[in-house]
Protein backbone atom coordinates (compact mmCIF):
# COMPACT_ATOMS: atom_id res chain seq x y z
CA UNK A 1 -96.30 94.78 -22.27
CA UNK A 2 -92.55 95.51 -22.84
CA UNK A 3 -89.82 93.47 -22.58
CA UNK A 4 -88.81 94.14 -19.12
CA UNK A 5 -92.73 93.43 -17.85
CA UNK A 6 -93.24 90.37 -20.14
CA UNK A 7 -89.70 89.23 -18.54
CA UNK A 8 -90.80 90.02 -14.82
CA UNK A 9 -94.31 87.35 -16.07
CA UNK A 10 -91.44 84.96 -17.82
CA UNK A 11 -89.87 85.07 -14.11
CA UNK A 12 -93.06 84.17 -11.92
CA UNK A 13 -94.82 82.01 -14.11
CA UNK A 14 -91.46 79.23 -14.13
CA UNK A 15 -91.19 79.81 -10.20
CA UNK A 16 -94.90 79.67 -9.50
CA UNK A 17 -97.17 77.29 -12.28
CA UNK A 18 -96.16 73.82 -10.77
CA UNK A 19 -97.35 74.96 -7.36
CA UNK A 20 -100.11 77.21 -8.41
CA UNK A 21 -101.21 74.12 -10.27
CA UNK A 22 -101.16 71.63 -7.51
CA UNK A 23 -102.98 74.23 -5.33
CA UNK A 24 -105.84 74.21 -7.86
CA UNK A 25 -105.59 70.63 -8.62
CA UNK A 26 -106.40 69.67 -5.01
CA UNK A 27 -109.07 72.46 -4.57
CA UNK A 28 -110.97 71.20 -7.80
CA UNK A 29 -111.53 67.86 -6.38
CA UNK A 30 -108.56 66.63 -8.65
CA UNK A 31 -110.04 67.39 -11.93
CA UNK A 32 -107.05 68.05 -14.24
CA UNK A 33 -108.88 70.09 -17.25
CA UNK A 34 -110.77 72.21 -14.70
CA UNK A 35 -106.86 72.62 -12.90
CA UNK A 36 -105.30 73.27 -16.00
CA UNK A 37 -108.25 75.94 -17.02
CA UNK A 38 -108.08 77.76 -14.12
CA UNK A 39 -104.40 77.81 -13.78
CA UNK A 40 -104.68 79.08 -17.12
CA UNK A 41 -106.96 82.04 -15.64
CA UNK A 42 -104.71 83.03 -13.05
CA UNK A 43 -101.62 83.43 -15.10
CA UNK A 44 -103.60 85.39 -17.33
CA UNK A 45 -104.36 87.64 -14.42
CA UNK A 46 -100.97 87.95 -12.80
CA UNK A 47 -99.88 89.00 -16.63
CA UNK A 48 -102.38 91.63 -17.13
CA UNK A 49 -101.86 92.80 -14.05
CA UNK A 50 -97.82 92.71 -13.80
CA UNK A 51 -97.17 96.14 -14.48
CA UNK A 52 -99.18 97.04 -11.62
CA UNK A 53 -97.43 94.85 -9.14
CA UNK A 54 -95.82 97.18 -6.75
CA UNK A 55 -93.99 94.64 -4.24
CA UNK A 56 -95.56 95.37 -1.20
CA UNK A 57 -95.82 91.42 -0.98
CA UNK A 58 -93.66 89.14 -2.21
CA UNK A 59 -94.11 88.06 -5.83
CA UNK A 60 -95.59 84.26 -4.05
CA UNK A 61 -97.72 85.77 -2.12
CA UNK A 62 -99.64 88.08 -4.97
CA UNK A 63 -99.47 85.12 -7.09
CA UNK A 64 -101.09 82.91 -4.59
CA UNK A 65 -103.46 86.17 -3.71
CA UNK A 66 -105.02 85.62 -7.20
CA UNK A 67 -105.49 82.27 -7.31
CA UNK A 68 -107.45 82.27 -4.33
CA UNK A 69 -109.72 85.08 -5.25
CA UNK A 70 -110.09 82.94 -8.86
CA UNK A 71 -111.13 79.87 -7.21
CA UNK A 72 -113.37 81.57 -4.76
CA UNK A 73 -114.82 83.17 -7.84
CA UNK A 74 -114.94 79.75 -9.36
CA UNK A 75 -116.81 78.30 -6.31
CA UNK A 76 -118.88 81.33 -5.73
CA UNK A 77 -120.59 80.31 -9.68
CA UNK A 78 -120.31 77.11 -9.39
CA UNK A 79 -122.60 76.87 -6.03
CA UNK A 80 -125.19 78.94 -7.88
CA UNK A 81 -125.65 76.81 -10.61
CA UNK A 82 -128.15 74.07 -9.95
CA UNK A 83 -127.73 70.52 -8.88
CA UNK A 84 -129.37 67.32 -8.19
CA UNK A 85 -129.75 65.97 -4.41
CA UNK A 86 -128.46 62.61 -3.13
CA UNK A 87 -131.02 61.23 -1.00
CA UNK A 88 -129.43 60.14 1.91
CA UNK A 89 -129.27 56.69 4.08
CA UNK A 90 -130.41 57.79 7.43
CA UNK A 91 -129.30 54.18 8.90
CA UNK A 92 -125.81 54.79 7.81
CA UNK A 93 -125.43 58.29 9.42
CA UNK A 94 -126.66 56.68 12.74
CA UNK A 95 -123.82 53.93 12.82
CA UNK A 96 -121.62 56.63 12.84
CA UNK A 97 -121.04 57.79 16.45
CA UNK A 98 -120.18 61.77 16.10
CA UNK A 99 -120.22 61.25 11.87
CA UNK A 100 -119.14 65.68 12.22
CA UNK A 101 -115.76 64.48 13.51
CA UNK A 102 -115.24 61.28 11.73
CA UNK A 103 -115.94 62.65 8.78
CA UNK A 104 -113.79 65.57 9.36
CA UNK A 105 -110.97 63.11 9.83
CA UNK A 106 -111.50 61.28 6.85
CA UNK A 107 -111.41 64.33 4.48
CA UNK A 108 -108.05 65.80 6.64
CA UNK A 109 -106.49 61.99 6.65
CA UNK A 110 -107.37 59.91 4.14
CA UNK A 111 -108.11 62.95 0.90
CA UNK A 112 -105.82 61.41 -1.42
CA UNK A 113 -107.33 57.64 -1.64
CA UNK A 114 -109.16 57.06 -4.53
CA UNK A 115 -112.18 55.98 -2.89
CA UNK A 116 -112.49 59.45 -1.55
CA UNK A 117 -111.54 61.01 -4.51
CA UNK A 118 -114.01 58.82 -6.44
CA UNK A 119 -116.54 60.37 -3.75
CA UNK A 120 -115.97 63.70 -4.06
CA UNK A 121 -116.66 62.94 -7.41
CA UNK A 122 -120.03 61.86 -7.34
CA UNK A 123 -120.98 64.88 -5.45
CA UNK A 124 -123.40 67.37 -6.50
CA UNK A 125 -121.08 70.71 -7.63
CA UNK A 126 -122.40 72.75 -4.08
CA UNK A 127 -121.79 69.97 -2.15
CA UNK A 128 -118.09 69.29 -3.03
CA UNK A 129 -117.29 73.13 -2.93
CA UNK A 130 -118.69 73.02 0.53
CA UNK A 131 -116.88 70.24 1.51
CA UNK A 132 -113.40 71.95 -0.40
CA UNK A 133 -113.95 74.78 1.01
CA UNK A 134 -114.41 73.42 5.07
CA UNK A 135 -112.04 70.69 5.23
CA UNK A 136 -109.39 71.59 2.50
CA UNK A 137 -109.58 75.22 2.45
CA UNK A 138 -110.07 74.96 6.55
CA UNK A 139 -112.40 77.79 6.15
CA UNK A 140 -115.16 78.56 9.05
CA UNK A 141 -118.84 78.45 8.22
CA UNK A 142 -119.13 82.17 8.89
CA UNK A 143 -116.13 82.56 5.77
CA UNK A 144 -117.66 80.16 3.82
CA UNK A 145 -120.84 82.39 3.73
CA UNK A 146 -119.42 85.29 2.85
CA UNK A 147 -117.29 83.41 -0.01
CA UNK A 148 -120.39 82.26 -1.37
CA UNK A 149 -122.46 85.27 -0.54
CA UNK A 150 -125.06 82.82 0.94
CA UNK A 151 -126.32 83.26 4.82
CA UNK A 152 -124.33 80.99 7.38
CA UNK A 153 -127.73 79.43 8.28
CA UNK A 154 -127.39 77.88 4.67
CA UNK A 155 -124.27 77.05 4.52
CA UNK A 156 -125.09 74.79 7.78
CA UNK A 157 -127.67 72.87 6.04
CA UNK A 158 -125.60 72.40 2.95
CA UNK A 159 -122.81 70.98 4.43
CA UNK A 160 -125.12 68.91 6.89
CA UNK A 161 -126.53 67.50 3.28
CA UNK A 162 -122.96 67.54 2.02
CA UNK A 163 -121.60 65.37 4.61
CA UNK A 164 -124.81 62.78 4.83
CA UNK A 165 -124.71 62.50 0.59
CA UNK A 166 -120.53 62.06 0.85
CA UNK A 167 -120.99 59.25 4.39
CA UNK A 168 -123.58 57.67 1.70
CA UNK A 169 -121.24 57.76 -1.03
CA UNK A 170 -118.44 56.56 0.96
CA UNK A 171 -120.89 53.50 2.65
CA UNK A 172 -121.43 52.10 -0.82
CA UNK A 173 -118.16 52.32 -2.39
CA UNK A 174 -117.27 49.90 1.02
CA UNK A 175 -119.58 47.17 -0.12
């Protein structure tokens, strides 16, 4: 790359890492080597592909276009690899009224606490990308599926496990 190109990166990378960072950094569960990495990965992308950049988007919004297709590619092999279950306390989900909705709440409200932080934590891999992926990303089931390339029928039952394993999680670190 020339000096006019490398420039151009020079240029994006100084407006864009801090938020391109943060973006990852909340996505990853807040795991600062694995933001850092894949921050890493995207800049590397938006280099090698900088001379190609024709600016029918703003510079943000290409940027932002390749970190999202890097951390769906980052969830996509991360949900294949395999994990352990969390059995699940069946008494706990039942003192929960409509635990969907509640638990909804909690991840939309309450995300940056440290005891659901610690949580997420604790989660098997699939379950925390399934989780990052409906509350944070705001993504449907149906999107979901297709991000993981796994059937929406399987999605359901993963985040149904998800949500019991992270309601168990949660009802501990209470006590």
């Amino acid at each position: 790359m020339a000096g006019n190109g490398e420039q151009k990166f020079i240029s994006i990378y100084k407006a864009y890492v801090d938020e391109i960072y943060q973006y990852i950094f909340l996505r990853t569960g807040y795991d600062v080597s694995l933001a850092e990495d894949l921050t890493q990965d995207i800049f590397l992308e938006v280099y090698k592909g900088i001379n190609g950049f024709r600016g029918l988007c703003s510079e943000r919004t290409w940027v932002f276009k390749i970190a999202k297709n890097r951390l769906f590619d980052f969830y996509r092999k991360q949900y294949s690899q395999p994990s352990d279950t969390i059995p699940i306390d069946g008494n706990l989900i039942e003192q929960i009224s409509d635990y969907n909705q509640d638990l909804e709440e909690y991840l939309q409200t309450t995300y940056e606490s440290q005891r659901v932080r610690e949580c997420l934590r604790q989660l098997p891999q699939q379950y925390k990308i399934v989780l990052l992926l409906k509350y944070i990303e705001e993504k449907r089931v149906k999107e979901i599926a297709q991000i993981l390339d796994k059937s929406p029928k399987s999605v359901e039952s993963m985040l149904q496990r998800a949500r019991g394993a992270f309601i168990n999680l949660y009802g501990k670190e209470e006590k």
